[in-house]
C-alpha atoms as a PDB file:
ATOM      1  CA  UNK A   1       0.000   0.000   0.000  1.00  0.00           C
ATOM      2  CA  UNK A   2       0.912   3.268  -0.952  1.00  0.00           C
ATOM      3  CA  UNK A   3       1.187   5.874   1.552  1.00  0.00           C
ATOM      4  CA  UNK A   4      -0.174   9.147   0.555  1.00  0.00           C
ATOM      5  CA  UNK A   5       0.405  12.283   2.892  1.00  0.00           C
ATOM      6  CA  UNK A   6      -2.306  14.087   2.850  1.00  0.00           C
ATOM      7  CA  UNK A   7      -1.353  16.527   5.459  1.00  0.00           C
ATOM      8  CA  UNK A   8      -0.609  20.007   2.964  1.00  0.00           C
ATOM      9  CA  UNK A   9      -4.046  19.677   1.681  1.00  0.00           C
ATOM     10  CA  UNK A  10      -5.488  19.714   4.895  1.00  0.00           C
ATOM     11  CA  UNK A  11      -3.225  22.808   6.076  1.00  0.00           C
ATOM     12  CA  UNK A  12      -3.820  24.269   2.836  1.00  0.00           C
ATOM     13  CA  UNK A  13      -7.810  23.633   3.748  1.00  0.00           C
ATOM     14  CA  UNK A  14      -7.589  25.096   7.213  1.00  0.00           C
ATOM     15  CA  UNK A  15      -5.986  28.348   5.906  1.00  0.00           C
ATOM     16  CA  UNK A  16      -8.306  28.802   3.286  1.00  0.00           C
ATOM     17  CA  UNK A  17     -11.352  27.987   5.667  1.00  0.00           C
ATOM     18  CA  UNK A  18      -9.971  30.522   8.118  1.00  0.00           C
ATOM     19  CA  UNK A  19      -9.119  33.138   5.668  1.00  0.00           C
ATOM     20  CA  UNK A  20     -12.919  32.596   4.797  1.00  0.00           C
ATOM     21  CA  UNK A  21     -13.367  32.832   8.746  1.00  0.00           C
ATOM     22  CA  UNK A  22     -11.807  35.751   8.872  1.00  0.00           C
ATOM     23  CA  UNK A  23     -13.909  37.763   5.513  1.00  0.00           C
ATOM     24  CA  UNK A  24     -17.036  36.382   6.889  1.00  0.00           C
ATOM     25  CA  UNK A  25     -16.206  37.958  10.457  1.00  0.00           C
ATOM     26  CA  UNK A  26     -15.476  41.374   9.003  1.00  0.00           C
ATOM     27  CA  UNK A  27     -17.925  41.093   7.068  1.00  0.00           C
ATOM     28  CA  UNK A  28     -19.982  40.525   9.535  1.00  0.00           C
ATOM     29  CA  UNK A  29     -18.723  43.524  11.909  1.00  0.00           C
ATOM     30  CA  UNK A  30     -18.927  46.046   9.058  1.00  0.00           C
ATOM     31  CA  UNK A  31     -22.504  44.692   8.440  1.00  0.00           C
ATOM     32  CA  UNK A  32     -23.133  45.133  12.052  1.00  0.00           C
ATOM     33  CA  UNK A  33     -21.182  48.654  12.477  1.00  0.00           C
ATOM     34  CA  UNK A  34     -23.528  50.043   9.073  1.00  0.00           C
ATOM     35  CA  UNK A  35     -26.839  48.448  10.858  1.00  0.00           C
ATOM     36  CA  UNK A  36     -25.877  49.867  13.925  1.00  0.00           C
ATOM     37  CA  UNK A  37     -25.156  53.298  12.077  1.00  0.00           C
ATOM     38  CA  UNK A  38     -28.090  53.157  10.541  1.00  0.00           C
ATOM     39  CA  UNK A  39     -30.031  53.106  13.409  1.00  0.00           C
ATOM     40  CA  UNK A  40     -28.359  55.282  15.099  1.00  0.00           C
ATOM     41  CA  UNK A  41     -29.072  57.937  12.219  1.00  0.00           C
ATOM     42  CA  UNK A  42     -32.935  56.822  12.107  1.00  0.00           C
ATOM     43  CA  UNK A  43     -33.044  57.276  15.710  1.00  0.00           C
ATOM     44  CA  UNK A  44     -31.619  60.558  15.455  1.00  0.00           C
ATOM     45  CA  UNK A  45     -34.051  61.207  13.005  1.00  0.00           C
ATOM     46  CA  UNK A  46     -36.978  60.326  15.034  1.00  0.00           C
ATOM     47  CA  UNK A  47     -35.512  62.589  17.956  1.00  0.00           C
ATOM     48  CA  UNK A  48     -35.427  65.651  15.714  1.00  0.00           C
ATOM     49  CA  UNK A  49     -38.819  64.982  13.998  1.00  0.00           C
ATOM     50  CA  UNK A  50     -39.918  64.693  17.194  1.00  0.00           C
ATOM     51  CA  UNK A  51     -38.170  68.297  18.934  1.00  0.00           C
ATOM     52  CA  UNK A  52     -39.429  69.736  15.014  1.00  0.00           C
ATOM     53  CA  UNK A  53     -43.126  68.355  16.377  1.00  0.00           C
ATOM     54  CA  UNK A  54     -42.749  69.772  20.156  1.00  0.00           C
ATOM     55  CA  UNK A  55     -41.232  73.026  19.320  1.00  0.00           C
ATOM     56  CA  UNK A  56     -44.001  73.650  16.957  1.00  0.00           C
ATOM     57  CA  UNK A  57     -46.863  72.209  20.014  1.00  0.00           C
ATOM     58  CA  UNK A  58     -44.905  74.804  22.079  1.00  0.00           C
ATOM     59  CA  UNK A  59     -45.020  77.656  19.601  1.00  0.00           C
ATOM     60  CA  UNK A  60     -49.012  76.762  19.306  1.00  0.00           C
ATOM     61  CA  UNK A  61     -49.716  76.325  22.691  1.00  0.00           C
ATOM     62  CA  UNK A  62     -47.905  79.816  23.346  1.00  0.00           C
ATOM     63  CA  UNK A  63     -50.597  81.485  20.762  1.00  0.00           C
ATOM     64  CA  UNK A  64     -53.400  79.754  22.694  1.00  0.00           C
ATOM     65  CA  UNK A  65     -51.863  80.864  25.718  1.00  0.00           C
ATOM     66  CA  UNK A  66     -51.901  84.430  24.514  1.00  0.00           C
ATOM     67  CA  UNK A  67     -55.472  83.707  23.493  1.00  0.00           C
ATOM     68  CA  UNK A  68     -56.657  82.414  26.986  1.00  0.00           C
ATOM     69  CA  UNK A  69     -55.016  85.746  28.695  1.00  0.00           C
ATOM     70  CA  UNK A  70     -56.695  88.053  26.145  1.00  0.00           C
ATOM     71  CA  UNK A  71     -60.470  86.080  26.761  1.00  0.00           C
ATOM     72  CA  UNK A  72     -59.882  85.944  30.596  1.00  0.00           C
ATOM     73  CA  UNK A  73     -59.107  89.676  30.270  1.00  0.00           C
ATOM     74  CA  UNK A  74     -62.400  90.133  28.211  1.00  0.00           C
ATOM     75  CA  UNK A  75     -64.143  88.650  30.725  1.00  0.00           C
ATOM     76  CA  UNK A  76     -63.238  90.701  33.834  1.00  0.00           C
ATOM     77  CA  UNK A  77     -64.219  94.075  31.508  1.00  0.00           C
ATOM     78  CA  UNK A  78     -67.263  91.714  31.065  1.00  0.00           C
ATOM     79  CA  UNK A  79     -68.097  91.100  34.579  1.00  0.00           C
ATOM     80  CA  UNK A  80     -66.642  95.059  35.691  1.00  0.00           C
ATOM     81  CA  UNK A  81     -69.116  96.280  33.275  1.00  0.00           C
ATOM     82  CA  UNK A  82     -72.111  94.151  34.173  1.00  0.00           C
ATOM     83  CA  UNK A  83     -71.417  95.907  38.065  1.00  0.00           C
ATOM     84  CA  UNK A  84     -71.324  98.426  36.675  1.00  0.00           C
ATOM     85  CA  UNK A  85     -74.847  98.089  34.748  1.00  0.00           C
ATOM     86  CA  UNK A  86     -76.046  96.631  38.122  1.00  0.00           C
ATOM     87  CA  UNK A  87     -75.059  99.594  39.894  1.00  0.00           C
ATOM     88  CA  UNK A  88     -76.964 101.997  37.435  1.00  0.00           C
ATOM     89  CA  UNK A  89     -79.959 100.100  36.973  1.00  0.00           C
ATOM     90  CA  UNK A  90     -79.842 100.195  41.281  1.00  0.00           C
ATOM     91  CA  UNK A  91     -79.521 104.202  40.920  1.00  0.00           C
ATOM     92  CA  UNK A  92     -81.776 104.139  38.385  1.00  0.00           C
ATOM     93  CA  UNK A  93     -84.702 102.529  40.568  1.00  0.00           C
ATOM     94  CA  UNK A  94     -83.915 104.115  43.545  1.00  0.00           C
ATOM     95  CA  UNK A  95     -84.062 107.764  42.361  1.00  0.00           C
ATOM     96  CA  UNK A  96     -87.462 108.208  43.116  1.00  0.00           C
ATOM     97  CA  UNK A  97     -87.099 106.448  46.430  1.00  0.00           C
ATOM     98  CA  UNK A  98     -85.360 109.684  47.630  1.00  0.00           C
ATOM     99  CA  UNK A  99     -88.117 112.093  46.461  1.00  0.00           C
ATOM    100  CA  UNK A 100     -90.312 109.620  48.366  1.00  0.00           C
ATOM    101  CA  UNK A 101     -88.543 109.551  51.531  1.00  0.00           C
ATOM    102  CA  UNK A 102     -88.009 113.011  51.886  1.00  0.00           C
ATOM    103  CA  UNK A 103     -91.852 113.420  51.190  1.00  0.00           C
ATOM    104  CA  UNK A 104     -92.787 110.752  53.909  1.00  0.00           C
ATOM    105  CA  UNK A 105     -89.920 112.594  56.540  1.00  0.00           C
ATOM    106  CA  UNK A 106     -92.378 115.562  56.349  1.00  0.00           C
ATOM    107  CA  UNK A 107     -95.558 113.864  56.456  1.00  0.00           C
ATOM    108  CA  UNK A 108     -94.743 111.659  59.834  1.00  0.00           C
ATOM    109  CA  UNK A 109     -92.804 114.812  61.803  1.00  0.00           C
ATOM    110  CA  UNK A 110     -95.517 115.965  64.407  1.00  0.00           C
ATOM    111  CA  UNK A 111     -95.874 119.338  65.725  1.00  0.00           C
ATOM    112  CA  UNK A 112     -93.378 120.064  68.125  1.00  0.00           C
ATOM    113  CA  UNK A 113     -90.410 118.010  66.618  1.00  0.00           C
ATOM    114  CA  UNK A 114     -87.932 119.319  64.658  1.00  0.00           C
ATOM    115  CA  UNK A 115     -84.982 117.553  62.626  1.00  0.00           C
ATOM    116  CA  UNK A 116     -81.279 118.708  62.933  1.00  0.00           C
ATOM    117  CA  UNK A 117     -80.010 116.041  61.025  1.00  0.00           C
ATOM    118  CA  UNK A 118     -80.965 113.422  59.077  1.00  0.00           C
ATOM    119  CA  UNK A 119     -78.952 110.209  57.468  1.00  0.00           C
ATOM    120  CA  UNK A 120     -79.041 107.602  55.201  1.00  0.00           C
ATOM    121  CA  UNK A 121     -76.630 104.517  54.585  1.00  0.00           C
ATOM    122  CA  UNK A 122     -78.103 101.645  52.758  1.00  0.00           C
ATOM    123  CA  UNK A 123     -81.504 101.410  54.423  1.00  0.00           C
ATOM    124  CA  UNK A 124     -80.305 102.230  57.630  1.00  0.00           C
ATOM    125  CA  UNK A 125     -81.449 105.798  58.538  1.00  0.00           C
ATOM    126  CA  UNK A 126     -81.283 108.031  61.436  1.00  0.00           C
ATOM    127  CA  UNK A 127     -82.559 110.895  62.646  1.00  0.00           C
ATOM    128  CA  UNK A 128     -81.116 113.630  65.669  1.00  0.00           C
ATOM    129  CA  UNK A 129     -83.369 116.592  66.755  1.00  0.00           C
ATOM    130  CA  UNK A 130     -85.504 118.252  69.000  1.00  0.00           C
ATOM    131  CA  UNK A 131     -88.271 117.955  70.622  1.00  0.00           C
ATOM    132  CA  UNK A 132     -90.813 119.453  73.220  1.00  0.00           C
ATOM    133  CA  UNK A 133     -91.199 116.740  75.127  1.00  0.00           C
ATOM    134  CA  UNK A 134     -91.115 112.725  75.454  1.00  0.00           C
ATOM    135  CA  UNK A 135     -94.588 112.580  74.209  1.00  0.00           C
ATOM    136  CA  UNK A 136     -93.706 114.028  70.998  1.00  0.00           C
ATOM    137  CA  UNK A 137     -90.556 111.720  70.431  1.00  0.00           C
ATOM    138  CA  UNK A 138     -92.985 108.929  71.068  1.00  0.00           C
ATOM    139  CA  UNK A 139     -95.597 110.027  68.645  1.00  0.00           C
ATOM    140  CA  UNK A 140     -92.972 110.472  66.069  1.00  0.00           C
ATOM    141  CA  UNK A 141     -92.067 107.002  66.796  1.00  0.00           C
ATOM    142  CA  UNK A 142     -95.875 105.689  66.157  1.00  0.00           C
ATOM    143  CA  UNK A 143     -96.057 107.833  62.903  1.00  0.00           C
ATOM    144  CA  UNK A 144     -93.266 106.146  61.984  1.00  0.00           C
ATOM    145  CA  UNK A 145     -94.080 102.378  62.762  1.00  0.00           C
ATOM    146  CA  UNK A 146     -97.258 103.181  60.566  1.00  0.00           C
ATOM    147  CA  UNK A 147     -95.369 104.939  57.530  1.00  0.00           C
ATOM    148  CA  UNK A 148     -95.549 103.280  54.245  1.00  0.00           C
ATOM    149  CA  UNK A 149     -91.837 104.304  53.571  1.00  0.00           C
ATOM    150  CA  UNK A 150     -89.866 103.432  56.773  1.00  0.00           C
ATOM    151  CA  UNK A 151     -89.922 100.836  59.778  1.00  0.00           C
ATOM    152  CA  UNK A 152     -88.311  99.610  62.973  1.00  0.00           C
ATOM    153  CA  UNK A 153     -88.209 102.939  65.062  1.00  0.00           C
ATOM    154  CA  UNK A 154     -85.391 102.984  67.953  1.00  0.00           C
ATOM    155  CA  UNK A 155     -84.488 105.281  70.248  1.00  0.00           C
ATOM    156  CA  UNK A 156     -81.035 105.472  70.797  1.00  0.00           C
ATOM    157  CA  UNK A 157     -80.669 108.703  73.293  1.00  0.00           C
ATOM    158  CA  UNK A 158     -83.439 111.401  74.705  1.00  0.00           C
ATOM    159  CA  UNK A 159     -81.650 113.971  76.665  1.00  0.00           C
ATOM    160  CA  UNK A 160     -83.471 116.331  78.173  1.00  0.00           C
ATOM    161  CA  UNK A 161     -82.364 120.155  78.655  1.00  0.00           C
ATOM    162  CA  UNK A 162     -83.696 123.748  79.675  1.00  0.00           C
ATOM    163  CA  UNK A 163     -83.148 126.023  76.867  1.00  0.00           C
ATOM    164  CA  UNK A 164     -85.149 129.787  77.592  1.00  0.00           C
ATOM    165  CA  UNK A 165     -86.972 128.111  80.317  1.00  0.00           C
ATOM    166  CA  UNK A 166     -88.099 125.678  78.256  1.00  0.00           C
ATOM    167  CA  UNK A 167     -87.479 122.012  78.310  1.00  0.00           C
ATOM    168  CA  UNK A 168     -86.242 120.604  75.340  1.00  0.00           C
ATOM    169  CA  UNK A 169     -85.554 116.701  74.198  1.00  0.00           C
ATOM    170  CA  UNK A 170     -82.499 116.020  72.623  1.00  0.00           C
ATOM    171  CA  UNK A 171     -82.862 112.674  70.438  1.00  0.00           C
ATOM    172  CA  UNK A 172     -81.254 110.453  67.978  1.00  0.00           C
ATOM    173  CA  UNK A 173     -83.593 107.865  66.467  1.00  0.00           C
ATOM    174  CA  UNK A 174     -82.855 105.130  63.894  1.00  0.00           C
ATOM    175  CA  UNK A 175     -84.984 103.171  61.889  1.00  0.00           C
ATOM    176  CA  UNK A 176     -84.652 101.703  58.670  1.00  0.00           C
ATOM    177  CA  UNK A 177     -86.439 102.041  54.820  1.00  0.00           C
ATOM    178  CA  UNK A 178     -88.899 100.084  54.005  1.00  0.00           C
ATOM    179  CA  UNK A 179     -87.996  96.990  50.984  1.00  0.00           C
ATOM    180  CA  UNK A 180     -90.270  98.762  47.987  1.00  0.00           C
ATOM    181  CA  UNK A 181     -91.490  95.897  45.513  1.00  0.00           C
ATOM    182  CA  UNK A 182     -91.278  97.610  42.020  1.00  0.00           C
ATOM    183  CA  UNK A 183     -95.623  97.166  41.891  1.00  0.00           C
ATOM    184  CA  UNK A 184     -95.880  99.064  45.130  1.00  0.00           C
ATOM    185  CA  UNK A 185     -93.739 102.294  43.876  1.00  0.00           C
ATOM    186  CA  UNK A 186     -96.190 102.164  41.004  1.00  0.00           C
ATOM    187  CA  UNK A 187     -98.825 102.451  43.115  1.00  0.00           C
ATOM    188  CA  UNK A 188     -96.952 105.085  45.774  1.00  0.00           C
ATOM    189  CA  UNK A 189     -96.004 107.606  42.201  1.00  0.00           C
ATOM    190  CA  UNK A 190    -100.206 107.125  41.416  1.00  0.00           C
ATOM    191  CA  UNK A 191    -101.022 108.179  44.809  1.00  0.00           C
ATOM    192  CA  UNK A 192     -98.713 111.453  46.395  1.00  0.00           C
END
């Protein structure tokens, strides 16, 4: 038998298989490396298409912002105005109140009493004068209680004092306006 050594071939066989190796690995990490750097550059991508879409969202939601500020703003000149209508139509409907009062102050004073001062806050009023006597505070008490226009009579001081010989009552008096329903100063501007 012939002995045949076979032993280059398989060296030869082995380089060449590892050379082959050795392409197939770079190839491999240069495939790998351009996957991985494309990637990277989609991702990238993605990130700025996405900062592109939130600065714009920003730059929107700024003008809306702005918009907001401006319609809040409209409506506090909305609601400021509205008082202010309130308040007018109030003046408005209560200008012939005063007329009234001031009629009604004459109309309950009895002989013998005479105002020195007379104010109103709200529908709170009082009332500081003079009078003869006690009797005539208390009658202009009793008009009062029965007046169409005002209500609640109290007496807050009576002082009395000899002026010429005379005796004289110092008072102060509160009370307060009587609520007017709008049908009711219809009827009190028809009858004086």
């Amino acid at each position: 038998m012939a002995h045949i050594n076979l032993l280059p071939w398989r060296e030869e066989l082995r380089k060449q298989k590892q050379h082959e190796f050795g392409i197939t690995a770079i190839g491999s990490v240069v495939i790998a490396g351009l996957i991985v750097l494309l990637a990277h550059f989609h991702v990238d991508g993605m990130i700025t298409d996405q900062d592109q879409r939130n600065a714009y969202l920003e730059s929107e939601i700024d003008i809306l912002n702005k918009r907001i500020g401006r319609i809040r703003e409209l409506e506090a000149m909305k609601a400021n105005l509205l008082a202010r209508m309130n308040v007018i139509q109030e003046l408005q409907g209560s200008r012939p109140e005063s007329v009234h009062l001031m009629d009604e102050l004459v109309r309950t004073l009895p002989d013998g009493v005479h105002l020195n001062t007379f104010e109103q806050k709200s529908k709170a009023l009082t009332m500081t004068g003079i009078a003869e006597s006690n009797a005539r505070v208390s009658d202009y008490m009793r008009e009062i209680d029965v007046s169409d226009w005002f209500t609640g009579p109290r007496l807050d001081v009576i002082k009395t004092t000899e002026s010429n010989r005379r005796r004289i009552a110092n008072f102060t008096l509160r009370g307060n306006q009587k609520a007017r329903k709008p049908d009711e100063e219809i009827a009190g501007v028809a009858t004086p």
